[in-house]
C-alpha atoms as a PDB file:
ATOM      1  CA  UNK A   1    -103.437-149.606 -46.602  1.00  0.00           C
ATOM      2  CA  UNK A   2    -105.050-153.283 -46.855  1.00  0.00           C
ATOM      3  CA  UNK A   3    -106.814-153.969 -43.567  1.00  0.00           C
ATOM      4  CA  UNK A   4    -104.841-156.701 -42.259  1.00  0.00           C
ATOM      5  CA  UNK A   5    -101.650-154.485 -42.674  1.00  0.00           C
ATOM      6  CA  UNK A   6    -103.210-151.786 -40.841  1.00  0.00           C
ATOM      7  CA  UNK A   7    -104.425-154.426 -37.881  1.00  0.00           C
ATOM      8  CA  UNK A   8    -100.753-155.907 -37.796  1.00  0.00           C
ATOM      9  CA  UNK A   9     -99.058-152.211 -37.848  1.00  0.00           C
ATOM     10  CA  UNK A  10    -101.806-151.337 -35.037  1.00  0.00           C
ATOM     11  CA  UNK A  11    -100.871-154.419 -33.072  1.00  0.00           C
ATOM     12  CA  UNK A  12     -96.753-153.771 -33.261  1.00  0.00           C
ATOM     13  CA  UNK A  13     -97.311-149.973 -32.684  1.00  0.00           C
ATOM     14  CA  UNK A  14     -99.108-151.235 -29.530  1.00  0.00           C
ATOM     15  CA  UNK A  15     -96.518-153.952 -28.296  1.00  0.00           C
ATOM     16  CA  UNK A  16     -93.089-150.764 -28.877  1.00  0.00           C
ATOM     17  CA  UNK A  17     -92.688-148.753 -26.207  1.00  0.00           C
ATOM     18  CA  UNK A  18     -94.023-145.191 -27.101  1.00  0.00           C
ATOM     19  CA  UNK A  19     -92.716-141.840 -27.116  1.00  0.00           C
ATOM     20  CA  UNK A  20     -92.532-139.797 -24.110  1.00  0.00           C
ATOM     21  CA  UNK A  21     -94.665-136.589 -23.853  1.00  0.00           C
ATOM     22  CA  UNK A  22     -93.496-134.482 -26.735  1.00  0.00           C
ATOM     23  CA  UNK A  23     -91.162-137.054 -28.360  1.00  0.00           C
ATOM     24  CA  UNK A  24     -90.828-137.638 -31.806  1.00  0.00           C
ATOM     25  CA  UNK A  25     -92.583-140.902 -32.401  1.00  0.00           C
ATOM     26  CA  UNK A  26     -89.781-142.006 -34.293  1.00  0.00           C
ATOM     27  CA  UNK A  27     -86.702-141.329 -31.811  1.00  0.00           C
ATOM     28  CA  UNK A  28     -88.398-143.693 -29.558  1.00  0.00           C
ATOM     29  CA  UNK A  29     -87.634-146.247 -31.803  1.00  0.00           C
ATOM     30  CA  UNK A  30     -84.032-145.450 -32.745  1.00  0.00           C
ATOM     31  CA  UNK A  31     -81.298-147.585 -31.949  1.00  0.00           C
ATOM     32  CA  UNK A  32     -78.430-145.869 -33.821  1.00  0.00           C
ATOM     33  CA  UNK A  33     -78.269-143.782 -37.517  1.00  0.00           C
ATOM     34  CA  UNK A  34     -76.018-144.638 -39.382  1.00  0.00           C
ATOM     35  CA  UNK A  35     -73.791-142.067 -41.534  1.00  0.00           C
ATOM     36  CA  UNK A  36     -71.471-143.600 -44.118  1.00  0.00           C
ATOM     37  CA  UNK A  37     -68.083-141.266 -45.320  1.00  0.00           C
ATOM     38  CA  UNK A  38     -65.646-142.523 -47.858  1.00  0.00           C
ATOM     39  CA  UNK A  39     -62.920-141.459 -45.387  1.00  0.00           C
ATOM     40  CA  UNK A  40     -63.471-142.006 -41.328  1.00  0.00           C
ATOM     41  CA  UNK A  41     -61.473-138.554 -40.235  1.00  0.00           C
ATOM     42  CA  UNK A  42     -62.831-136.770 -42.733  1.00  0.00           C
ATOM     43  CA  UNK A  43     -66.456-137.665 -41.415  1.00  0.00           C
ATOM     44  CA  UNK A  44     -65.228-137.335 -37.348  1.00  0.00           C
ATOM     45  CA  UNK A  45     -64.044-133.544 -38.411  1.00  0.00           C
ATOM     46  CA  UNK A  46     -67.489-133.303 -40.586  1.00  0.00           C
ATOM     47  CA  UNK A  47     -69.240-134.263 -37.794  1.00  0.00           C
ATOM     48  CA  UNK A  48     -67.867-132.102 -35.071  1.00  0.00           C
ATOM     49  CA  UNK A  49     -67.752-129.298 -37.207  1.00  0.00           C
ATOM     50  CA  UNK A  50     -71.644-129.409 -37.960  1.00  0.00           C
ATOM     51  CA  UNK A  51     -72.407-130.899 -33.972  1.00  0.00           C
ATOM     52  CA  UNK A  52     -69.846-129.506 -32.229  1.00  0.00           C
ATOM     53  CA  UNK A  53     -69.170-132.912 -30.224  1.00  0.00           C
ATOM     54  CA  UNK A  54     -66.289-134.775 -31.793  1.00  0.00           C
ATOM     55  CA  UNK A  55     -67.038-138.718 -31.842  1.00  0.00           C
ATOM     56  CA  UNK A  56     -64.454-141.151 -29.766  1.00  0.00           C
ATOM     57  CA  UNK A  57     -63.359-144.200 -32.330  1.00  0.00           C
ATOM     58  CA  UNK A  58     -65.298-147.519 -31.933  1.00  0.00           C
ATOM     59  CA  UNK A  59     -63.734-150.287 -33.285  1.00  0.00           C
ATOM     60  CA  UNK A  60     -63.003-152.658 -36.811  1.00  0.00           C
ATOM     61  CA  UNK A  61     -65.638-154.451 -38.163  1.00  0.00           C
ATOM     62  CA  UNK A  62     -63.335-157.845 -39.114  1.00  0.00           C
ATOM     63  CA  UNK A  63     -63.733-159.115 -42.462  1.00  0.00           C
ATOM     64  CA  UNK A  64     -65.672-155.929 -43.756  1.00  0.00           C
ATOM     65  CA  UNK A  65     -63.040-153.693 -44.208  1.00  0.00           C
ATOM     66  CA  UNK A  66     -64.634-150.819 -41.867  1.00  0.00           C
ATOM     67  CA  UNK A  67     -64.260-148.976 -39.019  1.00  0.00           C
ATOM     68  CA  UNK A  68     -66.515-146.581 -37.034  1.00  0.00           C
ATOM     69  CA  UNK A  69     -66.462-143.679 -34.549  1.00  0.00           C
ATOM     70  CA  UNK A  70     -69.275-143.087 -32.324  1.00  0.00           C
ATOM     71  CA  UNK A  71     -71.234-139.645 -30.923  1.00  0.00           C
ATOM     72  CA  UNK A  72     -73.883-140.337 -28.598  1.00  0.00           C
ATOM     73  CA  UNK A  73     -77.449-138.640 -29.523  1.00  0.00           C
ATOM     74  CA  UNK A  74     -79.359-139.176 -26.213  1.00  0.00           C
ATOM     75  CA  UNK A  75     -79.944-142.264 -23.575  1.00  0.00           C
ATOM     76  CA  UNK A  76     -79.487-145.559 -26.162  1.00  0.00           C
ATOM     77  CA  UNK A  77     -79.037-143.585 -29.256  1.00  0.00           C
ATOM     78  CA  UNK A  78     -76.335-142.821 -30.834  1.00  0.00           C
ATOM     79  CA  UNK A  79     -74.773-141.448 -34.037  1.00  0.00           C
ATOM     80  CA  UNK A  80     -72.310-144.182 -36.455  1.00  0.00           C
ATOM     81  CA  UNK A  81     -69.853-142.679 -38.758  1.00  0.00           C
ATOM     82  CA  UNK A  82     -68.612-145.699 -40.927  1.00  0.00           C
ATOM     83  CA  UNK A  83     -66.292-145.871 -43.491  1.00  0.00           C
ATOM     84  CA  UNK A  84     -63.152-147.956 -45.118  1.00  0.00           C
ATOM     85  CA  UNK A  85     -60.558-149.470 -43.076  1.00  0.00           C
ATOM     86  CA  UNK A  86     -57.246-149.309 -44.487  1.00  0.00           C
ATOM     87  CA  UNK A  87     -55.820-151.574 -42.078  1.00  0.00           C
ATOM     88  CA  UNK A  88     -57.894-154.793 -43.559  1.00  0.00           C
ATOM     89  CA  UNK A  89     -57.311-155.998 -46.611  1.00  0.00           C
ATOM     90  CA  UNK A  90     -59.707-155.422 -49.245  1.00  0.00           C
ATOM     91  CA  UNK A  91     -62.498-157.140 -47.941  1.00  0.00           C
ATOM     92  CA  UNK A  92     -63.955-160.254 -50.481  1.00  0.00           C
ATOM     93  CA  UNK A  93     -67.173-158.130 -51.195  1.00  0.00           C
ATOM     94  CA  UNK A  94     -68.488-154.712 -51.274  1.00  0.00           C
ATOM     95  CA  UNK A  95     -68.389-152.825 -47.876  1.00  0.00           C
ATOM     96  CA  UNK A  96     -71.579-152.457 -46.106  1.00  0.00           C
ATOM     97  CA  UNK A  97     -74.279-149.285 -47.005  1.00  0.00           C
ATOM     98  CA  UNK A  98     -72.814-148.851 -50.141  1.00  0.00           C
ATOM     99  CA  UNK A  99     -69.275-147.108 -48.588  1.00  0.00           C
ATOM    100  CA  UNK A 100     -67.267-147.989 -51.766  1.00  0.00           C
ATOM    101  CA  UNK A 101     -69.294-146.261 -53.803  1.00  0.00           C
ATOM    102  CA  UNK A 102     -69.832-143.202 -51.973  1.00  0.00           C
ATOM    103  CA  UNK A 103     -69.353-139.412 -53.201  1.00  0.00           C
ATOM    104  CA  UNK A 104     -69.543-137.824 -49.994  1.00  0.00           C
ATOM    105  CA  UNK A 105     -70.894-138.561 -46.434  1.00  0.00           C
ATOM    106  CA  UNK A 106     -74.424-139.499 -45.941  1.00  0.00           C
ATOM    107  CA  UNK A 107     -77.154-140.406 -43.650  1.00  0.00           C
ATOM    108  CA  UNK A 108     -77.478-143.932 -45.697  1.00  0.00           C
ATOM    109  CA  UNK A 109     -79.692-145.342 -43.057  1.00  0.00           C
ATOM    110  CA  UNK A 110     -80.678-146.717 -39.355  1.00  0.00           C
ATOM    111  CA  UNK A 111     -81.179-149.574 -36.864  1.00  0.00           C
ATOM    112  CA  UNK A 112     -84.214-149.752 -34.850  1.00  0.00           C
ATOM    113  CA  UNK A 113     -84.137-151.443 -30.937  1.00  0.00           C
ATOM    114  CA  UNK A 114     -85.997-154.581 -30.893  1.00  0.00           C
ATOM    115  CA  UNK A 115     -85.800-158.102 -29.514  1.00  0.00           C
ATOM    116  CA  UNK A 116     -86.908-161.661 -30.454  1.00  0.00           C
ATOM    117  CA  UNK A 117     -85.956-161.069 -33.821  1.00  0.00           C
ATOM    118  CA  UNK A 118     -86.509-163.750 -35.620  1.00  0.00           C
ATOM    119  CA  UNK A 119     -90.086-163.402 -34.256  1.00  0.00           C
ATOM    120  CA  UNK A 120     -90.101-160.110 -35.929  1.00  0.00           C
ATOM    121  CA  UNK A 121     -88.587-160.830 -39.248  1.00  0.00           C
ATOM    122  CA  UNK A 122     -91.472-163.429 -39.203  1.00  0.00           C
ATOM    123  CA  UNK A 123     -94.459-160.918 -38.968  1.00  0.00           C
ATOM    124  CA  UNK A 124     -92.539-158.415 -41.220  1.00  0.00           C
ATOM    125  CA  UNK A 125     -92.607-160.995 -44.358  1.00  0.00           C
ATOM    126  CA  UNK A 126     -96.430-162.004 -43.663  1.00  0.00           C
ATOM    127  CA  UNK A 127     -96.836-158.065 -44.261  1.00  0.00           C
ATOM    128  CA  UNK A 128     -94.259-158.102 -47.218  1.00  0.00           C
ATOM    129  CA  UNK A 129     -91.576-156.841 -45.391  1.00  0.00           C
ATOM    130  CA  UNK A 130     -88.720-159.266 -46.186  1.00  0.00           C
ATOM    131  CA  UNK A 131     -86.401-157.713 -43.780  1.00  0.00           C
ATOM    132  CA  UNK A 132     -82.555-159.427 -44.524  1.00  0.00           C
ATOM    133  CA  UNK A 133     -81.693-162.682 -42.517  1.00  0.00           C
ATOM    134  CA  UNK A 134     -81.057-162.363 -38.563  1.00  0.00           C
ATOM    135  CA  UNK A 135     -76.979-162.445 -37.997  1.00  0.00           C
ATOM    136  CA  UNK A 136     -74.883-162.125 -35.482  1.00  0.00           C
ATOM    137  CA  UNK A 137     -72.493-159.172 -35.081  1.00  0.00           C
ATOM    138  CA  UNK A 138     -69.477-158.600 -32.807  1.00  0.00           C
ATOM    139  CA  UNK A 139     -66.136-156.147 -32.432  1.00  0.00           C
ATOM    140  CA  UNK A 140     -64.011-155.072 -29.930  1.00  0.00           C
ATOM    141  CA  UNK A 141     -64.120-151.653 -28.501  1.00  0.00           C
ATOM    142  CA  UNK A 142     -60.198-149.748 -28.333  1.00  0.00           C
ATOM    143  CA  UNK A 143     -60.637-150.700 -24.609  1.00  0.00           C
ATOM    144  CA  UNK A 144     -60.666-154.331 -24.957  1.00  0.00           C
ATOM    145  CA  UNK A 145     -64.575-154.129 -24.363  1.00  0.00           C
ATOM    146  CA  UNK A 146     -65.645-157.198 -26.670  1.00  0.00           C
ATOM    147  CA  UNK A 147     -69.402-156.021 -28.256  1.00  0.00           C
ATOM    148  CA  UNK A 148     -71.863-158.493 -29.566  1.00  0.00           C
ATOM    149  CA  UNK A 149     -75.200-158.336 -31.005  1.00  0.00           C
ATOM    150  CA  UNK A 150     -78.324-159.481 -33.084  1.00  0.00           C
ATOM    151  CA  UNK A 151     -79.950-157.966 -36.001  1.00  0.00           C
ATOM    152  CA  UNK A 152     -81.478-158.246 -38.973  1.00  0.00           C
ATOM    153  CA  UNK A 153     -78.250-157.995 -41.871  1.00  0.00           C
ATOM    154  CA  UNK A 154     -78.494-154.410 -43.367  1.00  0.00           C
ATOM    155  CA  UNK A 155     -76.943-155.907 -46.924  1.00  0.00           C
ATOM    156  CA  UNK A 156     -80.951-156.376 -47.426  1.00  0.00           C
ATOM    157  CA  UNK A 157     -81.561-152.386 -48.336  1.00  0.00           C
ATOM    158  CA  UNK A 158     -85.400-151.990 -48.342  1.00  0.00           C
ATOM    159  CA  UNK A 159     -87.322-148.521 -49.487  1.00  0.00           C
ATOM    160  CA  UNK A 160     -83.597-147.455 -50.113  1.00  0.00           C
ATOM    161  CA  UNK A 161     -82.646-147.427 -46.751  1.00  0.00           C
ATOM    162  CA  UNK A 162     -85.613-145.856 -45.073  1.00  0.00           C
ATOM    163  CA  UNK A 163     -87.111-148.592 -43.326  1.00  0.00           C
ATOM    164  CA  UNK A 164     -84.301-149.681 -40.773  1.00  0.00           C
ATOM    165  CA  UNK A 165     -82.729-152.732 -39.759  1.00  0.00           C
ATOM    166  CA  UNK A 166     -83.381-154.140 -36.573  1.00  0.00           C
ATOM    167  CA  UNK A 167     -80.927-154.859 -33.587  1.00  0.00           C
ATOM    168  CA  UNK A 168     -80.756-156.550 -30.268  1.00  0.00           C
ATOM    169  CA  UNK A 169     -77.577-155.549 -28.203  1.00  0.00           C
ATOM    170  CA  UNK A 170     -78.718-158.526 -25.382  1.00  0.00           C
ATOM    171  CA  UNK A 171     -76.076-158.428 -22.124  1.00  0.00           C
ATOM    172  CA  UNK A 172     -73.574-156.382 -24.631  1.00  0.00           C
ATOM    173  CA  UNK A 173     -73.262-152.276 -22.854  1.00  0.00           C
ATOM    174  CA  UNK A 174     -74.990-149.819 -24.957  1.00  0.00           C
ATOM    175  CA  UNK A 175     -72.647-147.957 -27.271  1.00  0.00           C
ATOM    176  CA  UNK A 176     -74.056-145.075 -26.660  1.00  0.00           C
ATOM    177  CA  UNK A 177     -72.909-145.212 -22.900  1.00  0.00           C
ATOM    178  CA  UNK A 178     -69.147-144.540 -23.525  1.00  0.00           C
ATOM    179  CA  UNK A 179     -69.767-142.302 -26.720  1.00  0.00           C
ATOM    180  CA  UNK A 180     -69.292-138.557 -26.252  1.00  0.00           C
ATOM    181  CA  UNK A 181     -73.061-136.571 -25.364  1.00  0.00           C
ATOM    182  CA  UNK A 182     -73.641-133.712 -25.746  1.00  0.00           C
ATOM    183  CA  UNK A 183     -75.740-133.896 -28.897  1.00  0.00           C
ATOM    184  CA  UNK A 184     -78.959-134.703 -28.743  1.00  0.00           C
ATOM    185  CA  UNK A 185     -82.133-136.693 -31.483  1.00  0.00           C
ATOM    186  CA  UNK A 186     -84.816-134.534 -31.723  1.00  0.00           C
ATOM    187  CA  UNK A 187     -86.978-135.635 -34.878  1.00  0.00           C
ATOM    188  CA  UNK A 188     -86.573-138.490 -37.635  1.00  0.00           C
ATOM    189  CA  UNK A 189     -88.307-138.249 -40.917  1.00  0.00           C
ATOM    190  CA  UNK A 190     -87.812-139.274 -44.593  1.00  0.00           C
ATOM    191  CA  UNK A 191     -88.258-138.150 -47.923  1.00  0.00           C
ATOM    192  CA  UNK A 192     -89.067-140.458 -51.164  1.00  0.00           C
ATOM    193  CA  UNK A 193     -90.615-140.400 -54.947  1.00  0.00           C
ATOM    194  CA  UNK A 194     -92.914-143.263 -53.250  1.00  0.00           C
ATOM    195  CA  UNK A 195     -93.740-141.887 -50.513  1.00  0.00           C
ATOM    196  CA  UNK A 196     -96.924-143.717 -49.461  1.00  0.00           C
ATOM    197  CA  UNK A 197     -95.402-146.796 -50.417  1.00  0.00           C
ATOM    198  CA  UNK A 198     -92.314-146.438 -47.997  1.00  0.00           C
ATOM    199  CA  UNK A 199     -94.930-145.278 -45.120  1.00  0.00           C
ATOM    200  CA  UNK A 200     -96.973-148.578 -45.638  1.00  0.00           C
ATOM    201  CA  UNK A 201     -93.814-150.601 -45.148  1.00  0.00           C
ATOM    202  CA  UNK A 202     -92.561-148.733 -42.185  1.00  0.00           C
ATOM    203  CA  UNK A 203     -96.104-149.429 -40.741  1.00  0.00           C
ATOM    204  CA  UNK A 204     -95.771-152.927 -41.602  1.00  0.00           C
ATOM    205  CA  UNK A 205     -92.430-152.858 -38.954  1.00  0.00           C
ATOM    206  CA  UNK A 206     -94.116-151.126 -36.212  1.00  0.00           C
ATOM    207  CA  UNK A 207     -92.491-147.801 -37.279  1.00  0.00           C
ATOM    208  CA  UNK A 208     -94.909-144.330 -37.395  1.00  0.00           C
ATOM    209  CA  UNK A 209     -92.554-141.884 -39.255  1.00  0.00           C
ATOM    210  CA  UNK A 210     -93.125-139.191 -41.262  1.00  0.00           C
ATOM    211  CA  UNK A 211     -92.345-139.432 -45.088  1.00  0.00           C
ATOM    212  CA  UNK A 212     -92.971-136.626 -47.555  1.00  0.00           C
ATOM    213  CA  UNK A 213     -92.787-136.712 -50.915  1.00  0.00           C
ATOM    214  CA  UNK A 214     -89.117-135.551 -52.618  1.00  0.00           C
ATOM    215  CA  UNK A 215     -87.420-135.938 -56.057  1.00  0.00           C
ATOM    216  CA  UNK A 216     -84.553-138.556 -53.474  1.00  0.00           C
ATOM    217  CA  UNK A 217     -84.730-140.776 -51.464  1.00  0.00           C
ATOM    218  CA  UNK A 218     -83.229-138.860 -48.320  1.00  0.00           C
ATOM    219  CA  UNK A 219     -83.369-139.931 -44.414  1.00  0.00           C
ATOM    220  CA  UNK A 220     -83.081-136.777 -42.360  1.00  0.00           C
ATOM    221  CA  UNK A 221     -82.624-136.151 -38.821  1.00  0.00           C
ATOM    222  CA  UNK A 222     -83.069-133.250 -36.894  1.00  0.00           C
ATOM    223  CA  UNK A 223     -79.740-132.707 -33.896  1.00  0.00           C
ATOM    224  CA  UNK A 224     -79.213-130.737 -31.282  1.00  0.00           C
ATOM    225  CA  UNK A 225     -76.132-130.052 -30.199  1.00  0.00           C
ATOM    226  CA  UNK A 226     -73.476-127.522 -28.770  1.00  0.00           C
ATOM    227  CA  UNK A 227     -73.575-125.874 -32.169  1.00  0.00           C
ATOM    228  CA  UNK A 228     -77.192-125.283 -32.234  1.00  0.00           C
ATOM    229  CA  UNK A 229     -79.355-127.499 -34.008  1.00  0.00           C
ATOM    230  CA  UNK A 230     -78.437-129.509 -37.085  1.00  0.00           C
ATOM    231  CA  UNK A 231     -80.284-131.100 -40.155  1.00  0.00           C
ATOM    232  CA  UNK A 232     -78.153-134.039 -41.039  1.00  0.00           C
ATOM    233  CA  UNK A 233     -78.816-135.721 -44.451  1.00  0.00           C
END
């Protein structure tokens, strides 16, 4: 790694919050994963089948043609099953994390906490990071609860989904505070042809994860639930 990425991936390691005693470094850095189905109650019964928790619906992402359905993994962490809405219309683009073309469910990537974002997307490109364009991100819960947020738009896929997007709930509740528990995050890693490559760039973000080496791309996390525990691809 070049020196000045190292210092800068020192310095944001530094500034995160770090694991507790006997946490996986990356858990303390997960905001949500995010596991994309080509048909929402196919993943919910997936889901509780392999976690034995079955996750309570979340809410329509307007304009995208999605939905999602929510299973919380642990105190502000939480699990996303997204798919296609078919109560939108056909949204004008393709759906988010590559749902339309989809064989099956997947782990197709996940958000990291942070804050000042902008600030962050700035020190991420000065490393060659060029995470996507801060937005702004809102839907309403089944409740009426209106949820907003900040991050970084996860159209820009980098190291094929294994270096997250970033998001800043602000005043907005947690989602993960209404989703079912019972499950909890235990261990993050990620597997890639490149793998030194993808580790430099997580680095670059302020994120120490493991990556091996694998014929696929392939982020998988390690769950613990009623069922036991669970390696989720």
């Amino acid at each position: 790694m070049r020196p000045s990425l190292l210092a800068a991936a020192a310095a944001l390691l530094v500034l995160n919050a770090g694991p507790a005693p006997g946490q996986d470094r990356a858990v303390a850095r997960v905001d949500h994963l995010v596991y994309a189905v080509p048909d929402l109650e196919l993943g919910i019964a997936r889901i509780e089948a392999l976690l034995g928790v079955r996750a309570i619906q979340g809410g329509r992402h307007p304009g995208g043609g999605t939905r999602n359905a929510l299973v919380a993994l642990g105190p502000g962490i939480y699990l996303e099953i997204i798919g296609p809405d078919p109560e939108q219309p056909e949204p004008a683009g393709a759906r988010v994390f590559g749902i339309d073309g989809l064989a099956g469910p997947r782990l197709v990537t996940w958000a990291a906490s942070g804050s000042e974002l902008a600030v962050l997307r700035r020190q991420a490109l000065e490393q060659g990071v060029a995470l996507g364009p801060v937005a702004d991100g809102a839907r309403m819960r089944p409740d009426g609860v209106l949820l907003s947020w900040q991050y970084t738009a996860p159209e820009t896929v980098i190291a094929d989904g294994l270096v997250p997007f970033f998001i800043d709930w602000g005043d907005s509740p947690h989602p993960s505070a209404s989703a079912p528990g019972g499950a909890r995050l235990v261990a993050l890693r990620a597997e890639h042809p490149q793998a030194a490559s993808v580790r430099e760039q997580l680095l670059a973000v302020g994120i120490d994860m493991s990556v091996d080496a694998g014929p696929e791309p392939a982020l998988v996390a390690v769950i613990e639930g009623p069922r036991g525990s669970v390696e989720l691809r």
